[in-house]
Each structure stands twice: as structure tokens, then as C-alpha cells.
C-alpha atoms as a PDB file:
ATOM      1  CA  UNK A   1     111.342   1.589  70.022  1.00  0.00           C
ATOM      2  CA  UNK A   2     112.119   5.399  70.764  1.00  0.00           C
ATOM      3  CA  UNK A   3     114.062   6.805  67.692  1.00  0.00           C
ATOM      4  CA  UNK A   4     116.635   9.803  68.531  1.00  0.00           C
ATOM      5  CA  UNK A   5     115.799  13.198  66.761  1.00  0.00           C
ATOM      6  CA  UNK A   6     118.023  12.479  64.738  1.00  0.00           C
ATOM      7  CA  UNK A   7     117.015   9.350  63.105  1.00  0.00           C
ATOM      8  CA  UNK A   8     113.293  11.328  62.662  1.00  0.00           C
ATOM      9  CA  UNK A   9     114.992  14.058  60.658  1.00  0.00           C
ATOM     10  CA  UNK A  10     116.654  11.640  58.135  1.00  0.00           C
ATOM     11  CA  UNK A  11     113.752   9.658  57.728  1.00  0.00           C
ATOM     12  CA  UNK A  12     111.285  12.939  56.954  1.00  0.00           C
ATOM     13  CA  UNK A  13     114.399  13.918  54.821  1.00  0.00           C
ATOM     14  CA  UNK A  14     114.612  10.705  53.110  1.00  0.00           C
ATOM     15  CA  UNK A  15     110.649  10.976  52.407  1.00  0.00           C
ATOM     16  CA  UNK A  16     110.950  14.363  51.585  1.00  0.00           C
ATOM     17  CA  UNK A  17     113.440  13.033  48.764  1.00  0.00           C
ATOM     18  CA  UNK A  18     111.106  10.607  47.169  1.00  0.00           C
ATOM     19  CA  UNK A  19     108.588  13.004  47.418  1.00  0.00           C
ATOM     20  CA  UNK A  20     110.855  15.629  45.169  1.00  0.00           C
ATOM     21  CA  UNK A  21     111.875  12.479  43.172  1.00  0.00           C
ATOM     22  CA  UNK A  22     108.747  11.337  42.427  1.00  0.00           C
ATOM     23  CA  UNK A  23     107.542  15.043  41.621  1.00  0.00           C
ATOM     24  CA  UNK A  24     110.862  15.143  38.996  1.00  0.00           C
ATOM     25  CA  UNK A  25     110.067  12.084  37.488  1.00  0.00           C
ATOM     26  CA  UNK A  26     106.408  13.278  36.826  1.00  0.00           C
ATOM     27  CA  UNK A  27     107.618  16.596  35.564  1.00  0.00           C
ATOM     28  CA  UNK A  28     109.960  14.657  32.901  1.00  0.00           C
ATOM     29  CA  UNK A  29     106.665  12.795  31.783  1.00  0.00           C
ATOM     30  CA  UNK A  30     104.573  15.682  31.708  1.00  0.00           C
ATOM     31  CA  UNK A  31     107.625  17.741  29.781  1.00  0.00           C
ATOM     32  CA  UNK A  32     107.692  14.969  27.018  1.00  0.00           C
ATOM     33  CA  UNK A  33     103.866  14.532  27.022  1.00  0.00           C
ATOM     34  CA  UNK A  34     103.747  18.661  26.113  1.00  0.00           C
ATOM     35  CA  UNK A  35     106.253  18.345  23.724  1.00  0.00           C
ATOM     36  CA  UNK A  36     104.577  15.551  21.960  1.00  0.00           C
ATOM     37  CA  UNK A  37     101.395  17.693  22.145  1.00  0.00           C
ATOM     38  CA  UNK A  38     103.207  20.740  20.508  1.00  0.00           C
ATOM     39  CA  UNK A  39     104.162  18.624  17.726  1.00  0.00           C
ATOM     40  CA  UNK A  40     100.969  17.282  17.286  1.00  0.00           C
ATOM     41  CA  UNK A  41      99.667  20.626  17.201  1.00  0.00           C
ATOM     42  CA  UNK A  42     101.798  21.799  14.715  1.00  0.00           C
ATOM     43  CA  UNK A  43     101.057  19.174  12.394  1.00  0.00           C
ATOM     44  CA  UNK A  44      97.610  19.859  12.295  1.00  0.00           C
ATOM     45  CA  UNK A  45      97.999  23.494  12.039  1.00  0.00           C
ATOM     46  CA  UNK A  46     100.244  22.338   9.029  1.00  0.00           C
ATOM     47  CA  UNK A  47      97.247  20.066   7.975  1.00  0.00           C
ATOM     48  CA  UNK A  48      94.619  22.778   8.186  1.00  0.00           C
ATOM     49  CA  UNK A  49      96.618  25.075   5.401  1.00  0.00           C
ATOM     50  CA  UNK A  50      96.314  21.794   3.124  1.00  0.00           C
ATOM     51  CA  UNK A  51      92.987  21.551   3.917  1.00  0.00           C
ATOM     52  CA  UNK A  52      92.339  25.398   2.992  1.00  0.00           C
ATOM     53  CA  UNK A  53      94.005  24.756   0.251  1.00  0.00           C
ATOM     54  CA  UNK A  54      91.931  22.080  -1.284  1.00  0.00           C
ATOM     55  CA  UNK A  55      88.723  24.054  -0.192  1.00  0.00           C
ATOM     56  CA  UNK A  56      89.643  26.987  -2.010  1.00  0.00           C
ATOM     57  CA  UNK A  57      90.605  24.415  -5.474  1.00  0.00           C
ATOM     58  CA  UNK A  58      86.949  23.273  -4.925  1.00  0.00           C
ATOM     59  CA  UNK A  59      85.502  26.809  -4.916  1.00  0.00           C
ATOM     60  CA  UNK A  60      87.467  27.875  -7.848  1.00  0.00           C
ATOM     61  CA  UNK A  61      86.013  24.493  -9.271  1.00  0.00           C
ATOM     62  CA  UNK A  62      82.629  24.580  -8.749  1.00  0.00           C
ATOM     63  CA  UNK A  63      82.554  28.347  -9.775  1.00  0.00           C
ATOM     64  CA  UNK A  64      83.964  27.304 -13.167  1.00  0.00           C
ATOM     65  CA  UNK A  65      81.216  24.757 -13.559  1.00  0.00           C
ATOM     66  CA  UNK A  66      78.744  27.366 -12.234  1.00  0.00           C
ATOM     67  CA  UNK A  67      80.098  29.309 -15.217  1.00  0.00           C
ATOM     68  CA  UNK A  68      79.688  26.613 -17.398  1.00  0.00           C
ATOM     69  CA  UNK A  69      76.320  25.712 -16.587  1.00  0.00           C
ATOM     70  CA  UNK A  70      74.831  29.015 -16.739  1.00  0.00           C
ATOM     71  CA  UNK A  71      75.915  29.407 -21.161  1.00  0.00           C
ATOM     72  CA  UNK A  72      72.578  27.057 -21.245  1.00  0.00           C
ATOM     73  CA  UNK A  73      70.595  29.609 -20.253  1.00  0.00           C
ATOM     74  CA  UNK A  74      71.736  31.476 -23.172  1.00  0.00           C
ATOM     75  CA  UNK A  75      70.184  28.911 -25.528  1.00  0.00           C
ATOM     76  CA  UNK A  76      66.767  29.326 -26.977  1.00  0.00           C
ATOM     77  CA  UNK A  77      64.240  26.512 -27.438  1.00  0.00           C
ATOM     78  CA  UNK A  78      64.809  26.107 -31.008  1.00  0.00           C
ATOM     79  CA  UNK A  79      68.500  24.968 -30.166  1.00  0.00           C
ATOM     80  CA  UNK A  80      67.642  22.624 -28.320  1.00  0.00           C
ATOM     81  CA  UNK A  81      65.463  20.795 -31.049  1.00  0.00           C
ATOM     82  CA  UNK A  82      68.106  20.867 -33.618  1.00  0.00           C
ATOM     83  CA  UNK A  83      70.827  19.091 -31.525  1.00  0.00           C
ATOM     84  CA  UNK A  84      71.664  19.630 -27.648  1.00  0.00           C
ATOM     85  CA  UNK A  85      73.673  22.328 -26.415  1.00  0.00           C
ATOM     86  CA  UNK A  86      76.906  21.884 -24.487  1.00  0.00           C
ATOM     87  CA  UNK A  87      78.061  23.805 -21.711  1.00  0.00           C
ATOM     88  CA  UNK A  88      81.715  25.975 -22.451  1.00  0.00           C
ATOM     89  CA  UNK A  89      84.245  24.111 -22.788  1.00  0.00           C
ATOM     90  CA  UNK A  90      85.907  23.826 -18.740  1.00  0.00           C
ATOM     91  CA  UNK A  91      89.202  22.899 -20.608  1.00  0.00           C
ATOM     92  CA  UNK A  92      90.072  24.021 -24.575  1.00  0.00           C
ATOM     93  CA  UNK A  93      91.945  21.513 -25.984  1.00  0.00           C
ATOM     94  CA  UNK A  94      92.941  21.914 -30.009  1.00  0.00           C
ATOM     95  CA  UNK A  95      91.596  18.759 -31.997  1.00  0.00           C
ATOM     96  CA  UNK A  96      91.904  17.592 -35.160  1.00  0.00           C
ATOM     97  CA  UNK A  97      89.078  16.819 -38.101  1.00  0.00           C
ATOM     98  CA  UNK A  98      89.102  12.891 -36.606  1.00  0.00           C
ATOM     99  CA  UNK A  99      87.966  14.963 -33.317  1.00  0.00           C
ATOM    100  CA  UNK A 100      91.517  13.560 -31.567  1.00  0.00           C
ATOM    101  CA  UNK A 101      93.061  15.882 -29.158  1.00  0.00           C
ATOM    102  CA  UNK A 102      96.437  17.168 -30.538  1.00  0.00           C
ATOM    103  CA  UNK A 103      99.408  16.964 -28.504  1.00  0.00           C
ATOM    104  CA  UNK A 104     102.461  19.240 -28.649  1.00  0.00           C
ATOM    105  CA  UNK A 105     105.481  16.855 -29.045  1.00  0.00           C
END
């Protein structure tokens, strides 16, 4: 079975098109696969400034206990025989004589 010349060029042709199909098709994937991946990325560069928030909160936290703490150090021995110091107050609240916490209205 002897095909003419010109039968051979429209068959490479015709592979040659599924070929450049096939490449298009796998270009679309990889083209929606990126953009997926960009928004992925974006959301957890979004997600990391929340998270450096929060980290920062907890510094500024644990500094103000830190700061807390260290007014024991200012206590002598004899204070703590009488009663037992506190640390500062992390948050001043006005109370009344029944020791309630009063509450603007």
C-alpha cells in the first residue's frame, strides 16, 4: 500500500496538529494551575502579615508581664511576711469599696 506524497504530507500535518493541540491544551492547564498558584501565594503572603501581627501583640504582651513581674523585685523581705505582694496592675480598672469593678454607663 504505496501512499502518494501527498497523502504523507497530510498525515505528518494532521499529526503535527495534535501535536500543537495537545501542547495548547497542556498550556491551558498549566496557565490555570499558575494562576491558582498565584492566588495561593497571595493568600499566604496575606496570612503572614496576620501572623506578624499576632507575634508582635505577643511581644508587646509578654513585655508588659516582664514589666509586671520585675515590681517584685522591688519588695523587701519584710513585705512579704506581712501579706504577699502583687505584681502592677497589667490593666487599672476603678473599683468600688465592695472591690466591684465600676462601669461607665
Amino acid at each position: 500500500m504505496n501512499m502518494d506524497p501527498l497523502n504523507v504530507k497530510v498525515q505528518q500535518k494532521l499529526k503535527e496538529l495534535e501535536s500543537l493541540q495537545q501542547i495548547r491544551d497542556l498550556t491551558k492547564h498549566l496557565n490555570v494551575s499558575l494562576e491558582e498558584f498565584a492566588g495561593q501565594i497571595e493568600l499566604l503572603g496575606e496570612e503572614a502579615g496576620c501572623i506578624e501581627t499576632v507575634t508582635q501583640n505577643w511581644m508587646r504582651i509578654i513585655r508588659a508581664v516582664s514589666l509586671a513581674s520585675n515590681s517584685l523585685s522591688n519588695y523587701k523581705e519584710e513585705d512579704y511576711e506581712t501579706d504577699r505582694p502583687m505584681t502592677e496592675r497589667l490593666v487599672r480598672c476603678k473599683i468600688d469599696e465592695s472591690q466591684k469593678i465600676i462601669t461607665k454607663n
